[in-house]
C-alpha atoms as a PDB file:
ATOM      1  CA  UNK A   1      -4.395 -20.992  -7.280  1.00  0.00           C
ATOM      2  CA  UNK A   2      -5.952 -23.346  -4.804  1.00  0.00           C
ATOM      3  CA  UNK A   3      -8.361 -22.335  -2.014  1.00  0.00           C
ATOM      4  CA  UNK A   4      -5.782 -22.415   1.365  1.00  0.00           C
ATOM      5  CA  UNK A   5      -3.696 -19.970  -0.882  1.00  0.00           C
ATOM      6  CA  UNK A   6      -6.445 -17.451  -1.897  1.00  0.00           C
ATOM      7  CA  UNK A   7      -8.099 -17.420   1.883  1.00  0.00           C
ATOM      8  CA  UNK A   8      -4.205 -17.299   3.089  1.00  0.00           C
ATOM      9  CA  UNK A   9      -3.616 -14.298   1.199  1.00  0.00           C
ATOM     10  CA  UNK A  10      -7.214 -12.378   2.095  1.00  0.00           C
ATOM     11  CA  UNK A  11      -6.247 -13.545   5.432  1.00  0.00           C
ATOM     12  CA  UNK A  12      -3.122 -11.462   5.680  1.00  0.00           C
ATOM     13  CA  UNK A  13      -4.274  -8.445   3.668  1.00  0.00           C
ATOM     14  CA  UNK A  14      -7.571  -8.176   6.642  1.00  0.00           C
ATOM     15  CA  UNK A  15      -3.988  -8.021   9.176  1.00  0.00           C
ATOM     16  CA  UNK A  16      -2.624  -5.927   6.813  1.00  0.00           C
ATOM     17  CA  UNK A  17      -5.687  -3.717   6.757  1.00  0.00           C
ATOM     18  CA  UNK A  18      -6.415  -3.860  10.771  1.00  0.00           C
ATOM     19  CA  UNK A  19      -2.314  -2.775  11.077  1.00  0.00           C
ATOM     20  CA  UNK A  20      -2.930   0.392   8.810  1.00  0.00           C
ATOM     21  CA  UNK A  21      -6.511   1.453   9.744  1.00  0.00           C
ATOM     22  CA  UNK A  22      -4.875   1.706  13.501  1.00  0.00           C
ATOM     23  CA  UNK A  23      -1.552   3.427  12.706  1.00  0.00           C
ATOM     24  CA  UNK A  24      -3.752   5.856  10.104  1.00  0.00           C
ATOM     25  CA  UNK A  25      -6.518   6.502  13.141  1.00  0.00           C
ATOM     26  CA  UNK A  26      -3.533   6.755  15.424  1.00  0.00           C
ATOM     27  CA  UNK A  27      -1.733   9.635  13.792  1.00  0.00           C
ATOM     28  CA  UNK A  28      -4.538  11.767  12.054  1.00  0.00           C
ATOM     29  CA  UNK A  29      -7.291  13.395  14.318  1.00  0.00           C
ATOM     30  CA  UNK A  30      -9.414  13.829  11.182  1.00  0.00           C
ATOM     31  CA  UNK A  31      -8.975   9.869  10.385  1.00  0.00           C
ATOM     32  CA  UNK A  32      -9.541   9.000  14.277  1.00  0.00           C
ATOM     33  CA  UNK A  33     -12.608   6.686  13.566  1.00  0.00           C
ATOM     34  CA  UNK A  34     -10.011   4.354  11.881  1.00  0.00           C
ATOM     35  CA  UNK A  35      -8.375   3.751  15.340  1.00  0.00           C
ATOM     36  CA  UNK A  36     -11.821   2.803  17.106  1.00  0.00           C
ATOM     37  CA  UNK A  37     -12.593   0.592  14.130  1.00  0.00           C
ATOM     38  CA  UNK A  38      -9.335  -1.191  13.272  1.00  0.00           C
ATOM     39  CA  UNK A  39     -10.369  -4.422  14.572  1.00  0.00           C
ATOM     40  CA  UNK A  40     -13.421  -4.780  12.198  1.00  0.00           C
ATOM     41  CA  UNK A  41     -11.046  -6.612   9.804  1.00  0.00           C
ATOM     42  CA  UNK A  42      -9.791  -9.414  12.437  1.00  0.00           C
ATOM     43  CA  UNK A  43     -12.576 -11.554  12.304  1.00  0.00           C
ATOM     44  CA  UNK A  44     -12.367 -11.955   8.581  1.00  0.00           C
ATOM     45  CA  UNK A  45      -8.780 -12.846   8.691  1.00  0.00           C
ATOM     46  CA  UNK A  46      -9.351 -15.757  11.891  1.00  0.00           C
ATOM     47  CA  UNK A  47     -12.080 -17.138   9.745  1.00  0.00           C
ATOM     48  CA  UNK A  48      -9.195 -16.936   5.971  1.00  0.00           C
ATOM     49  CA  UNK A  49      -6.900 -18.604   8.594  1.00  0.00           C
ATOM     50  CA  UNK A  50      -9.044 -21.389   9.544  1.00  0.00           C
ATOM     51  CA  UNK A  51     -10.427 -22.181   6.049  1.00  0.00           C
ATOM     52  CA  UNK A  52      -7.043 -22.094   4.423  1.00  0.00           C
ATOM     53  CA  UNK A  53      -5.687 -24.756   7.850  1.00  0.00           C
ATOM     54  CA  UNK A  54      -8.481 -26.913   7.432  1.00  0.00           C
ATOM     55  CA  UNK A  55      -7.955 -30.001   5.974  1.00  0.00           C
ATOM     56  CA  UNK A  56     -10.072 -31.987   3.286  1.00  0.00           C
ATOM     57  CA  UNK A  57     -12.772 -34.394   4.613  1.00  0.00           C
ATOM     58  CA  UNK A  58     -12.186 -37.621   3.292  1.00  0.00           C
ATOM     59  CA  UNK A  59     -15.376 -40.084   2.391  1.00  0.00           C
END
């Protein structure tokens, strides 16, 4: 596997991850910390998304 695939795929598991912590934190009042939280995991997947986009320096 080369790098843009690897940081692709952590990329989409963090939106993966984000998705489920709010439906989770949504739904369960014991679990609600999930909800105020789910957007811990965004960052991480903008900065998978722009490593695996960026292309090679030449020189």
């Amino acid at each position: 596997m080369n790098k843009k695939v690897v940081f692709g795929v952590i990329g989409v598991l963090a939106l993966i991850a984000s998705a489920v912590m709010y439906k989770v934190g949504r739904s369960s009042s014991h679990l609600s910390e999930l909800k105020d939280f789910w957007w811990y995991p965004l960052p991480l997947a903008v900065i998978c998304f722009l490593v695996a986009g960026s292309k090679k320096k030449e020189g």
